[in-house]
PDB file of N, CA and C in Angstrom:
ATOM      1  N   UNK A   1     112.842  50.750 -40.531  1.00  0.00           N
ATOM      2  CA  UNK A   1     111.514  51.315 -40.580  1.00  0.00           C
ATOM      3  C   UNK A   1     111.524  52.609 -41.370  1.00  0.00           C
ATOM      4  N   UNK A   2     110.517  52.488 -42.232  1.00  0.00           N
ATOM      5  CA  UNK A   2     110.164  54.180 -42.850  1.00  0.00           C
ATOM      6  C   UNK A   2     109.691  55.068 -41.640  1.00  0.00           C
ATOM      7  N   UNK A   3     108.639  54.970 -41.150  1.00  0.00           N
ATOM      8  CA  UNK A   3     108.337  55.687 -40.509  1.00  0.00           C
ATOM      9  C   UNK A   3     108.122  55.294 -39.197  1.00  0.00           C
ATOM     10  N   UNK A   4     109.079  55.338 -38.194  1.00  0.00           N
ATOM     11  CA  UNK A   4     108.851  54.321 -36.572  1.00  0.00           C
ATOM     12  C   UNK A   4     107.506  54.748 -36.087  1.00  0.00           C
ATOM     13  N   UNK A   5     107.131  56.169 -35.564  1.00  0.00           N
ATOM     14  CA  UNK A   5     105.975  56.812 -35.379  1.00  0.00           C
ATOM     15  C   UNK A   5     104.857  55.726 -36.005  1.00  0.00           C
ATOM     16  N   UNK A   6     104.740  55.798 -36.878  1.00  0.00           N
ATOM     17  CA  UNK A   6     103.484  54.817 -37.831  1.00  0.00           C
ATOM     18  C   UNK A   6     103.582  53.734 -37.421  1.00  0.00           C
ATOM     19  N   UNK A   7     104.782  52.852 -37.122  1.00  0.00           N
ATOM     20  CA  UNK A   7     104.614  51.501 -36.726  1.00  0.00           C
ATOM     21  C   UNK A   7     104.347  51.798 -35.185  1.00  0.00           C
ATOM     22  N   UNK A   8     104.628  51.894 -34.569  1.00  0.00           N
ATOM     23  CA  UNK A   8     104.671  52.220 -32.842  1.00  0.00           C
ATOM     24  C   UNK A   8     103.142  52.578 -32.915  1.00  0.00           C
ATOM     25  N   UNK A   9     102.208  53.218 -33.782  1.00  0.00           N
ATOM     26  CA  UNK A   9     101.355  53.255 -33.379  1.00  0.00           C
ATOM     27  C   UNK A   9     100.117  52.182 -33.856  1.00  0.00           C
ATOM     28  N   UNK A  10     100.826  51.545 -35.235  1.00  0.00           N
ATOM     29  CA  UNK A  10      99.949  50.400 -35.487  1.00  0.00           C
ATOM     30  C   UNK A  10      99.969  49.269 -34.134  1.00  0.00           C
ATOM     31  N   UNK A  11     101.360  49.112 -33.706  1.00  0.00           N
ATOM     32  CA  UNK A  11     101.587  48.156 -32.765  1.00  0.00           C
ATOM     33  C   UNK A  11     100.797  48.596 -31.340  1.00  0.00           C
ATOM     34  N   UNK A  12     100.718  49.827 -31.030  1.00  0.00           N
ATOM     35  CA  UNK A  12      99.385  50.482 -30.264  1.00  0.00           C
ATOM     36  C   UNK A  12      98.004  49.946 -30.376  1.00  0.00           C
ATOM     37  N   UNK A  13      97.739  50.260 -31.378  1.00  0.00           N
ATOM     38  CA  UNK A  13      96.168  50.457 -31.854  1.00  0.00           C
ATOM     39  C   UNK A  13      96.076  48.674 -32.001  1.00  0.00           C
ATOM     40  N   UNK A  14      96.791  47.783 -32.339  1.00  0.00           N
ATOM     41  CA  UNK A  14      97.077  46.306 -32.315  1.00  0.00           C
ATOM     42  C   UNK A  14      96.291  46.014 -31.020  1.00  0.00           C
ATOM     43  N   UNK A  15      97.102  46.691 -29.768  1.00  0.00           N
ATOM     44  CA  UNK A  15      96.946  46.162 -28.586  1.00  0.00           C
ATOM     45  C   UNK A  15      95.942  46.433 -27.853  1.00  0.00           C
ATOM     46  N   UNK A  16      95.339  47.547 -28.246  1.00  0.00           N
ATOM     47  CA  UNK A  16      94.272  48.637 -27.637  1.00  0.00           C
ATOM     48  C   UNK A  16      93.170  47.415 -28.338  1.00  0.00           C
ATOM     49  N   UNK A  17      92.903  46.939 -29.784  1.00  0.00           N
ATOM     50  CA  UNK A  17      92.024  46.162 -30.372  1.00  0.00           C
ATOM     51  C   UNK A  17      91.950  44.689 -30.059  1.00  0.00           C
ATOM     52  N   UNK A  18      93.129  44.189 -29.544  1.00  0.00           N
ATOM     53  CA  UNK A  18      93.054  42.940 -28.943  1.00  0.00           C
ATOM     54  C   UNK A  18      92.438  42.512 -27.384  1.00  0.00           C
ATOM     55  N   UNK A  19      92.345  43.740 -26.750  1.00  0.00           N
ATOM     56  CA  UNK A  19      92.280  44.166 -25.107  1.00  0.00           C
ATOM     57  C   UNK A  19      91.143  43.826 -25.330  1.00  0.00           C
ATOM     58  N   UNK A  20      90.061  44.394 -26.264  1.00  0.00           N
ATOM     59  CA  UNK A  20      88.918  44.882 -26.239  1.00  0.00           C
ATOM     60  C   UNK A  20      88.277  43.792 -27.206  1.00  0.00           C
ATOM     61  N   UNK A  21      88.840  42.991 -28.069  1.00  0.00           N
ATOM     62  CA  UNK A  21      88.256  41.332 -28.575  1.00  0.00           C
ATOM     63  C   UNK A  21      88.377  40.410 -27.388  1.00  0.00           C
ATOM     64  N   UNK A  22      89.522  40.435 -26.574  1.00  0.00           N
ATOM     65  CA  UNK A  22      89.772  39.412 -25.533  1.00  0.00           C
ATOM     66  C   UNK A  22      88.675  39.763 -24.547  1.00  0.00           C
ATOM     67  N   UNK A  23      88.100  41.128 -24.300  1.00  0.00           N
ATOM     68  CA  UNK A  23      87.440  40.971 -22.994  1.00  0.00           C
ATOM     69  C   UNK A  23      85.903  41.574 -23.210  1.00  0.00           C
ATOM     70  N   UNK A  24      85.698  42.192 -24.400  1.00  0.00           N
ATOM     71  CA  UNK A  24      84.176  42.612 -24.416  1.00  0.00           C
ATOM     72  C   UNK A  24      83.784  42.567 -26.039  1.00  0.00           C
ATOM     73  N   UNK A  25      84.273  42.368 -26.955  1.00  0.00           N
ATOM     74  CA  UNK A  25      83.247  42.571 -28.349  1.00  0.00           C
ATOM     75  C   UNK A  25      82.892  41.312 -28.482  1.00  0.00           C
ATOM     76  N   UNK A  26      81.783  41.110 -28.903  1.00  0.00           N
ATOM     77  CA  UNK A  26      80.626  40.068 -29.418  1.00  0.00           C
ATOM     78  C   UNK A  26      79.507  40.424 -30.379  1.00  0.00           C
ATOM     79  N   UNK A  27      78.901  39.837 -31.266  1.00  0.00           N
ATOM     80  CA  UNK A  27      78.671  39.894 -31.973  1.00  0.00           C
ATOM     81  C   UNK A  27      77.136  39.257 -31.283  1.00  0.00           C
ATOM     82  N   UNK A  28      76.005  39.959 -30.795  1.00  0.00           N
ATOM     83  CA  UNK A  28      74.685  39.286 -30.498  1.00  0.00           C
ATOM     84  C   UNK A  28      74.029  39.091 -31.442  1.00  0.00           C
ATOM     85  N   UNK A  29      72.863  37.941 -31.093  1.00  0.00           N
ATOM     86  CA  UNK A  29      71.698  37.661 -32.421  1.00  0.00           C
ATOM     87  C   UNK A  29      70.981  37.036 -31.563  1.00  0.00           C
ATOM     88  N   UNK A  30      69.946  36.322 -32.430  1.00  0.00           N
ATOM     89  CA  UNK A  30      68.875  35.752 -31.860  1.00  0.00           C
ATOM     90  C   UNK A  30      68.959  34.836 -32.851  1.00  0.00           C
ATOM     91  N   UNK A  31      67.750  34.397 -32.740  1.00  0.00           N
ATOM     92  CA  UNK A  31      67.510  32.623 -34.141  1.00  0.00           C
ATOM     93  C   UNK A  31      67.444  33.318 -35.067  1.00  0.00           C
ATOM     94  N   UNK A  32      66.462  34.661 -35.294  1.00  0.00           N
ATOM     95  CA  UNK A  32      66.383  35.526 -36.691  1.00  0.00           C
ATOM     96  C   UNK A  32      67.497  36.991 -37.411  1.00  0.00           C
ATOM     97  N   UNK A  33      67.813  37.272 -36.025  1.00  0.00           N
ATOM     98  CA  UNK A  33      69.074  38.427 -36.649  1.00  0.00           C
ATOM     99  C   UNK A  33      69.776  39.123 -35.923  1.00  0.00           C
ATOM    100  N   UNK A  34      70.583  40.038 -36.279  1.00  0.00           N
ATOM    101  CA  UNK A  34      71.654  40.295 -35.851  1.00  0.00           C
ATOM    102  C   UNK A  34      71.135  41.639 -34.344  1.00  0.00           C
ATOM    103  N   UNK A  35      71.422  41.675 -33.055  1.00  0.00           N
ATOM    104  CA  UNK A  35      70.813  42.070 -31.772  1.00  0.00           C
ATOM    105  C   UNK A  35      72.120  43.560 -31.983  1.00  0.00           C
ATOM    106  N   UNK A  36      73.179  43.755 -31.810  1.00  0.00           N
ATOM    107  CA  UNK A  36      74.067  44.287 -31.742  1.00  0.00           C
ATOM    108  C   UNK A  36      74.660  45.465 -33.164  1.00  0.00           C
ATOM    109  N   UNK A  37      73.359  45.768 -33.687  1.00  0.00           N
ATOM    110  CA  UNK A  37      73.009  46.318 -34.890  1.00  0.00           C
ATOM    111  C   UNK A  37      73.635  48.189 -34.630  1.00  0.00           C
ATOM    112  N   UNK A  38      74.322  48.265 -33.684  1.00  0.00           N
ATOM    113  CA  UNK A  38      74.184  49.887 -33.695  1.00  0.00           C
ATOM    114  C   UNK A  38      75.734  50.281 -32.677  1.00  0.00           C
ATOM    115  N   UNK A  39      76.695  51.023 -33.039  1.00  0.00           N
ATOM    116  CA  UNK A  39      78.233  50.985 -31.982  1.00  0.00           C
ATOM    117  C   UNK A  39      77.525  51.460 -30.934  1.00  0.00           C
ATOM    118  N   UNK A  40      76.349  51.992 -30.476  1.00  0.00           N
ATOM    119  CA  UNK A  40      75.880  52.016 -29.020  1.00  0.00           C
ATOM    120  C   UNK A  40      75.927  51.492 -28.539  1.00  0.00           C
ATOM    121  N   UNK A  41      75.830  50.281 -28.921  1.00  0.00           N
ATOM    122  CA  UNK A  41      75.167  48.595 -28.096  1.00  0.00           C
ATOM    123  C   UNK A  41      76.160  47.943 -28.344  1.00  0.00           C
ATOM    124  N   UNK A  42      77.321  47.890 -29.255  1.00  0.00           N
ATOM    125  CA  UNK A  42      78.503  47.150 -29.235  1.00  0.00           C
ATOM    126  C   UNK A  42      79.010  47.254 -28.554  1.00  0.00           C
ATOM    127  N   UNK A  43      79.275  46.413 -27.354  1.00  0.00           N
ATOM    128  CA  UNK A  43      80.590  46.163 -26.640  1.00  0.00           C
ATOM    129  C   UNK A  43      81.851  46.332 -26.952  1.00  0.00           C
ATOM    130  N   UNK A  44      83.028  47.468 -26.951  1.00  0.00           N
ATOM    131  CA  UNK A  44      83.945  47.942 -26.922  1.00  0.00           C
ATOM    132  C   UNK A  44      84.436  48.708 -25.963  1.00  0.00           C
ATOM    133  N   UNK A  45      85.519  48.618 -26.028  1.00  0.00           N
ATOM    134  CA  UNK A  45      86.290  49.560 -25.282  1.00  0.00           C
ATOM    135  C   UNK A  45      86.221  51.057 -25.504  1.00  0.00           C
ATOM    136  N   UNK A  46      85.578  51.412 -24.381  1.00  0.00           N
ATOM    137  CA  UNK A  46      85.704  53.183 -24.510  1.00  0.00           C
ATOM    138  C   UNK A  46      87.425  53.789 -24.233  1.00  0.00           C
ATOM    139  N   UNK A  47      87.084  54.669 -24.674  1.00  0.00           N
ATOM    140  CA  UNK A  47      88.318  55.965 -24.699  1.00  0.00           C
ATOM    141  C   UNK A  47      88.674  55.790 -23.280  1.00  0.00           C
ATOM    142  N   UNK A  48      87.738  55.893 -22.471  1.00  0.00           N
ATOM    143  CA  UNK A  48      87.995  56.017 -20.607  1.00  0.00           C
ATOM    144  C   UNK A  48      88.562  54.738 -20.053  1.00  0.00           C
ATOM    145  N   UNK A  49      88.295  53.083 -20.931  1.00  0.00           N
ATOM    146  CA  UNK A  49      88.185  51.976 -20.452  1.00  0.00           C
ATOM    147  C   UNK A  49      90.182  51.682 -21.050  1.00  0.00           C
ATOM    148  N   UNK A  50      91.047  52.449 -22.060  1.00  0.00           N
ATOM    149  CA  UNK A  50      92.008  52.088 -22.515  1.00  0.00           C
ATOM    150  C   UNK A  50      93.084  51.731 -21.874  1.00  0.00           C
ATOM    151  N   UNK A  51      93.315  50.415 -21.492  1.00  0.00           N
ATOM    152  CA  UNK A  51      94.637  50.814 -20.916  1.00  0.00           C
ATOM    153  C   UNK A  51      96.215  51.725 -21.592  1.00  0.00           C
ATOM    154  N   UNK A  52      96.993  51.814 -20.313  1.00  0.00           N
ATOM    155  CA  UNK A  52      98.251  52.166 -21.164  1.00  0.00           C
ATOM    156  C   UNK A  52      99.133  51.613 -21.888  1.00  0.00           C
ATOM    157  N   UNK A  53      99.618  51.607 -23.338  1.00  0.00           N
ATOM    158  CA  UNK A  53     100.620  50.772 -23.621  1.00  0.00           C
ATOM    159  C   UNK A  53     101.689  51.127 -23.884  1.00  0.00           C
ATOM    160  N   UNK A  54     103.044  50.546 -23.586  1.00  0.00           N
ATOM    161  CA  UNK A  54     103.926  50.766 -23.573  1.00  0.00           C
ATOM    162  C   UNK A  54     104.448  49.938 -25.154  1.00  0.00           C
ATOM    163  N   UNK A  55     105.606  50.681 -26.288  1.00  0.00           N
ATOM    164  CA  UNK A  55     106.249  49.674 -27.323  1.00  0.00           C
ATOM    165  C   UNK A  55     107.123  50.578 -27.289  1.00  0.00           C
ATOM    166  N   UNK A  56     107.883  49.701 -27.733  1.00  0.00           N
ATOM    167  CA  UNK A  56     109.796  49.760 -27.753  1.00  0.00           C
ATOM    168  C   UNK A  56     109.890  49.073 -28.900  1.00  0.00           C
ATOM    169  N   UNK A  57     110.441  49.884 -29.869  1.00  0.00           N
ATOM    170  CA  UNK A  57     110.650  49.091 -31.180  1.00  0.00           C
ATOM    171  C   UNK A  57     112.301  49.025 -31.093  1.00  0.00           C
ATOM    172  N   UNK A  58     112.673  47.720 -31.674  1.00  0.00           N
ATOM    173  CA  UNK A  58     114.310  47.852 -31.727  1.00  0.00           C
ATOM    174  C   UNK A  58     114.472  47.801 -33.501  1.00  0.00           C
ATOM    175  N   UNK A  59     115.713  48.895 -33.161  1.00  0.00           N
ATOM    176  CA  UNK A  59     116.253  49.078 -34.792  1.00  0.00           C
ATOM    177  C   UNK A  59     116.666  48.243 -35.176  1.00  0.00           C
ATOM    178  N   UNK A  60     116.378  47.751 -36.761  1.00  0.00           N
ATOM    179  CA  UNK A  60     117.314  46.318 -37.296  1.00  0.00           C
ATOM    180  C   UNK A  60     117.013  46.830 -38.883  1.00  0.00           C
ATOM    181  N   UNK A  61     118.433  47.594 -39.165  1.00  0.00           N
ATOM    182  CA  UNK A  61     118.049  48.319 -40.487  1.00  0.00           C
ATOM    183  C   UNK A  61     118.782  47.399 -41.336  1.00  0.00           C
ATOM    184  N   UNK A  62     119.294  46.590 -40.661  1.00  0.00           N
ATOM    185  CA  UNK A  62     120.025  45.325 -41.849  1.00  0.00           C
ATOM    186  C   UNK A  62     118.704  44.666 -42.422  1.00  0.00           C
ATOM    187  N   UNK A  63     117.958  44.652 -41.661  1.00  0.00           N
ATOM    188  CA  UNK A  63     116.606  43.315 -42.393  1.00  0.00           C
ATOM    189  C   UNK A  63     115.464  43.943 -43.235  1.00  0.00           C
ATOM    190  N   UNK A  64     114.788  43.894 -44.236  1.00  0.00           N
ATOM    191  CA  UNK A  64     113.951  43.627 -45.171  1.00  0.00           C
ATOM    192  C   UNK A  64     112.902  44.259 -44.221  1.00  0.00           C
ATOM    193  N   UNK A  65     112.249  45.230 -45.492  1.00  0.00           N
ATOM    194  CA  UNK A  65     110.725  45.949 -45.238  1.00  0.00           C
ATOM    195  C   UNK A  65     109.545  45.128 -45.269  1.00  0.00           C
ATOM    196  N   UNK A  66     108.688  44.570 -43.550  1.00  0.00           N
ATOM    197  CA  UNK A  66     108.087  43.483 -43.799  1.00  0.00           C
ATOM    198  C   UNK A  66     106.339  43.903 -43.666  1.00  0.00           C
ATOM    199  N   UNK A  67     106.432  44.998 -43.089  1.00  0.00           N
ATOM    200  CA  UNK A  67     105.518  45.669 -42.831  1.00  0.00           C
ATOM    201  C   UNK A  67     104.730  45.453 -41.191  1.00  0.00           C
ATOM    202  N   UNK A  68     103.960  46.459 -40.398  1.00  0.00           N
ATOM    203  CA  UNK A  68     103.865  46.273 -38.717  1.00  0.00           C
ATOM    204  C   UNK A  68     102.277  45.707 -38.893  1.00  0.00           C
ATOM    205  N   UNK A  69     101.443  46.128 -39.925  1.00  0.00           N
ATOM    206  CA  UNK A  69     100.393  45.431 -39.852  1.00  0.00           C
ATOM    207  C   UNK A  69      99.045  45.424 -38.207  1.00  0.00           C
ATOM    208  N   UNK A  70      98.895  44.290 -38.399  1.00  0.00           N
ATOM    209  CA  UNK A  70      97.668  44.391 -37.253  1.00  0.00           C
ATOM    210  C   UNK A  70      98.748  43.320 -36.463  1.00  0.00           C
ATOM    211  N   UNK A  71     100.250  43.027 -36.229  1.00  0.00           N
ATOM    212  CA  UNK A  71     101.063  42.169 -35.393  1.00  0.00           C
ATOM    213  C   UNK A  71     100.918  42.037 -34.053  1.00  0.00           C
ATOM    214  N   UNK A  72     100.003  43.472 -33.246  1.00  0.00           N
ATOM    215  CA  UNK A  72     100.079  43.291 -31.744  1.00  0.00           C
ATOM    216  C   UNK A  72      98.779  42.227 -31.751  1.00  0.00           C
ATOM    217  N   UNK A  73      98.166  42.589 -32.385  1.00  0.00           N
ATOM    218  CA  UNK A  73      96.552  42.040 -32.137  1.00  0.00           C
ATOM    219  C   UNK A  73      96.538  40.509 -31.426  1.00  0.00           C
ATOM    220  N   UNK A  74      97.110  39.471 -31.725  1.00  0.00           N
ATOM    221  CA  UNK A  74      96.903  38.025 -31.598  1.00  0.00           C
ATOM    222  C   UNK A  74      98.020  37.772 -30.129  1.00  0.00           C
ATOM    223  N   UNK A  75      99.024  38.355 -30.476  1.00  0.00           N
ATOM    224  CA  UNK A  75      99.886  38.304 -28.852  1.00  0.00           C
ATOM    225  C   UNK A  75      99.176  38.989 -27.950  1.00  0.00           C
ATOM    226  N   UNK A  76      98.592  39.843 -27.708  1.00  0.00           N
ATOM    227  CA  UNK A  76      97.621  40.793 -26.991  1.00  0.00           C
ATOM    228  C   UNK A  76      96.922  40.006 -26.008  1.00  0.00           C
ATOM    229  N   UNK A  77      95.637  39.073 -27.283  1.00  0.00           N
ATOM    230  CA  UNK A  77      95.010  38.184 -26.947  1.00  0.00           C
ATOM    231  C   UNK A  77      95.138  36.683 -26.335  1.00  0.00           C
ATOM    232  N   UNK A  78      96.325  36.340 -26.649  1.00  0.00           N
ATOM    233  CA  UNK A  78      97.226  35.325 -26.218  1.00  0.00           C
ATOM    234  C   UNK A  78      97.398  35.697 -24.621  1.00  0.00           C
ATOM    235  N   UNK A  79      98.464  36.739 -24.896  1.00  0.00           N
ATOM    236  CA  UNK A  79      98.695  37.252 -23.568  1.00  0.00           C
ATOM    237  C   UNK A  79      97.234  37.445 -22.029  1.00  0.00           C
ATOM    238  N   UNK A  80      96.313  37.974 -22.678  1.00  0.00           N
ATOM    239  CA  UNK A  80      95.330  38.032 -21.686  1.00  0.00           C
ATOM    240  C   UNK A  80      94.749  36.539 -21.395  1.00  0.00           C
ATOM    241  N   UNK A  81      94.756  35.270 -22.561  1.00  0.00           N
ATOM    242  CA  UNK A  81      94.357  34.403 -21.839  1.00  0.00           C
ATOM    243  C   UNK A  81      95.002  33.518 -21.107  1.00  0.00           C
ATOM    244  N   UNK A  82      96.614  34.064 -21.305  1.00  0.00           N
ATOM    245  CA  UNK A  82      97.380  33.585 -20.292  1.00  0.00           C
ATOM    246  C   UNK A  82      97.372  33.472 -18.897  1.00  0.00           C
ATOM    247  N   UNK A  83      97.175  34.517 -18.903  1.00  0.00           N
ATOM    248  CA  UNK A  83      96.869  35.821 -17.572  1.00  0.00           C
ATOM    249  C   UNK A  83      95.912  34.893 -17.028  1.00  0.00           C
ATOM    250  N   UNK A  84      94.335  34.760 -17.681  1.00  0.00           N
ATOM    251  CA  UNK A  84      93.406  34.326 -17.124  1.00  0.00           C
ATOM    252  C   UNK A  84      93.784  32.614 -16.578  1.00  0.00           C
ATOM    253  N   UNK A  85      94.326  32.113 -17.405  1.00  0.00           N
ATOM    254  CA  UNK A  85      94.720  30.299 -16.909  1.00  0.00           C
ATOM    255  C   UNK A  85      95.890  30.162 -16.225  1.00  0.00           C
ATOM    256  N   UNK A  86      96.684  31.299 -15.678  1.00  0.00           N
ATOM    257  CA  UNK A  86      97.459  31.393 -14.732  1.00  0.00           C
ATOM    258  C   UNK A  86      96.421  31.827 -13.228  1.00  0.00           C
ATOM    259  N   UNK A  87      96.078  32.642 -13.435  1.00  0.00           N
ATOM    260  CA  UNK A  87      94.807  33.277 -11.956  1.00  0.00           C
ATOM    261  C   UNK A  87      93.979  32.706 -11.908  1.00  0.00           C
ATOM    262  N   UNK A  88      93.290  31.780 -12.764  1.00  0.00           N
ATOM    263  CA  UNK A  88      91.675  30.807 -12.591  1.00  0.00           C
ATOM    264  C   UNK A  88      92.415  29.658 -12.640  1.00  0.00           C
ATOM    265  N   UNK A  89      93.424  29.430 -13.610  1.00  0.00           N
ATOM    266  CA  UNK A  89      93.181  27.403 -13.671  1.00  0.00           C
ATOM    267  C   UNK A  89      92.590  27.668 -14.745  1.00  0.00           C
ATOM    268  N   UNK A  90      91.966  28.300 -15.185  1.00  0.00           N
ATOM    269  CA  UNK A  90      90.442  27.763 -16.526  1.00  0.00           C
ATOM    270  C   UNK A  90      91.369  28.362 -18.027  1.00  0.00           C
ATOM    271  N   UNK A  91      91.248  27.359 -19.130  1.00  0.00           N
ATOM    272  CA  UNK A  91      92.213  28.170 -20.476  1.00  0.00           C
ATOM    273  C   UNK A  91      90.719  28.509 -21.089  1.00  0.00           C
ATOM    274  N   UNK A  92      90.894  29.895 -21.471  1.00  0.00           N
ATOM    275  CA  UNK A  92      89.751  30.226 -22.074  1.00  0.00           C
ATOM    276  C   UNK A  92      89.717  29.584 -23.343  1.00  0.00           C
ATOM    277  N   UNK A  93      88.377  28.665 -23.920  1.00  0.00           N
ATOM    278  CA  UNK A  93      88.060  28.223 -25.248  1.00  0.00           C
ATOM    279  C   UNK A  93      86.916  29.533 -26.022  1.00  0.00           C
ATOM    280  N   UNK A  94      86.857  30.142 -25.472  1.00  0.00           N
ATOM    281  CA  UNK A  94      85.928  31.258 -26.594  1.00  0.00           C
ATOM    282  C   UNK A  94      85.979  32.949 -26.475  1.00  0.00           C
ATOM    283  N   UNK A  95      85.693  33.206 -26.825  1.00  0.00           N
ATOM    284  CA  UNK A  95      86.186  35.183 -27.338  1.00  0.00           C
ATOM    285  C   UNK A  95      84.795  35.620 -26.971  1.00  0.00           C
ATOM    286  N   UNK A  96      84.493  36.817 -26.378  1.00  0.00           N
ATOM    287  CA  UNK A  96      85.386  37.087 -25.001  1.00  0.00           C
ATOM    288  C   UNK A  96      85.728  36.576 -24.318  1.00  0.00           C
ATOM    289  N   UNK A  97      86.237  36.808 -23.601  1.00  0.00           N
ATOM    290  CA  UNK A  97      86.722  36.052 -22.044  1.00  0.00           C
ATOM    291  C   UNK A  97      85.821  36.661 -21.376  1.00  0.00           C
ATOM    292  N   UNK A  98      84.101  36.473 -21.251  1.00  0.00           N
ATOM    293  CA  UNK A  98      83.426  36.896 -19.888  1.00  0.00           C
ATOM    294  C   UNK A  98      83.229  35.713 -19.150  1.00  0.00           C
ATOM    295  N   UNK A  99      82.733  36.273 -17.762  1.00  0.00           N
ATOM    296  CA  UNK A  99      82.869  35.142 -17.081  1.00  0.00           C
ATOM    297  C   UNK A  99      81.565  33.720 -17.905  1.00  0.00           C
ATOM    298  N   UNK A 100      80.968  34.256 -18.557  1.00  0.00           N
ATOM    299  CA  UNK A 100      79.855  33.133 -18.929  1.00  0.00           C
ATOM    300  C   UNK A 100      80.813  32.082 -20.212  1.00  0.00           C
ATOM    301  N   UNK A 101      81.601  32.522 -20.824  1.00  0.00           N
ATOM    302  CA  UNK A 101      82.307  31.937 -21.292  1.00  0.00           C
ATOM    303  C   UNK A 101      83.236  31.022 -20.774  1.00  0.00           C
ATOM    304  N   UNK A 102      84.220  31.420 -19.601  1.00  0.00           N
ATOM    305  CA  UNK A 102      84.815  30.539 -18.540  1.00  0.00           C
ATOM    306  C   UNK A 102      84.484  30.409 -18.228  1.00  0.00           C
ATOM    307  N   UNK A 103      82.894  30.488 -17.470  1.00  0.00           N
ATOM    308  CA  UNK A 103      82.468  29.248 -16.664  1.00  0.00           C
ATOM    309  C   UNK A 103      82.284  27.832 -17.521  1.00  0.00           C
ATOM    310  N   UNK A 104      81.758  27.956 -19.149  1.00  0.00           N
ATOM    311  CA  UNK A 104      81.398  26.771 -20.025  1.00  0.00           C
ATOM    312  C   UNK A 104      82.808  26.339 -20.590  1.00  0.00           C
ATOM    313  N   UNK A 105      84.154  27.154 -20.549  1.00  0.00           N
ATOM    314  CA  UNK A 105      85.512  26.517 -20.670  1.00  0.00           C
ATOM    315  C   UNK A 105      85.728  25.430 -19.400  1.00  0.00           C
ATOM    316  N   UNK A 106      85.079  25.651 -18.257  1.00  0.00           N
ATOM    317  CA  UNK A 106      85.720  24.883 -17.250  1.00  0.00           C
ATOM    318  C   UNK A 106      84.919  23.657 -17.084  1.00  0.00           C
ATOM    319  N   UNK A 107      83.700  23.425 -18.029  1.00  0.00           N
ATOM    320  CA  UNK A 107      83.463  22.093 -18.346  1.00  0.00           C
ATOM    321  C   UNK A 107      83.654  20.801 -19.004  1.00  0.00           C
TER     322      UNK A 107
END
């Protein structure tokens, strides 16, 4: 790694952004346009709502500069709908995971 700091925190900000696709951003509308027009009204994760994350990067200075990217993001999300079809039974089929969504996964 060039800079571990920088990756440790992309792999942060990964997880902090996946938390918050898996359990509250949506994109509202109606038949004519877009409802969710303003970050007031967007569903996200507040500063207060973050959980803590923990990363442990392991050194491997033998291997090739591949770059850390947005890599936490999709395990994140994986991970939480694990979570959920281990404690419900229900595998979530749609983003978010609110309950109006698992209830129409469990049909």
């Amino acid at each position: 790694m060039v800079n571990p700091d920088g990756v440790a925190n992309q792999f942060e900000g990964g997880a902090i952004h996946g938390t918050s696709v898996a359990l509250l951003e949506e994109v509202r509308f109606d038949r004519r346009r877009v409802l969710s027009d303003a970050w007031e009204e967007f569903p996200i994760l507040r500063f207060s709502e973050v959980p803590k994350v923990a990363v442990d990067i392991i050194a491997r200075p033998d291997q090739p500069f591949l770059g850390a990217g947005e890599a936490s993001m999709a395990p994140t999300i994986a991970a939480i709908a694990a979570a959920i079809t281990d404690a419900l039974g229900v595998r979530p089929r749609a983003l978010p995971f609110t309950p109006d969504n698992l209830a129409k996964a469990e049909s």
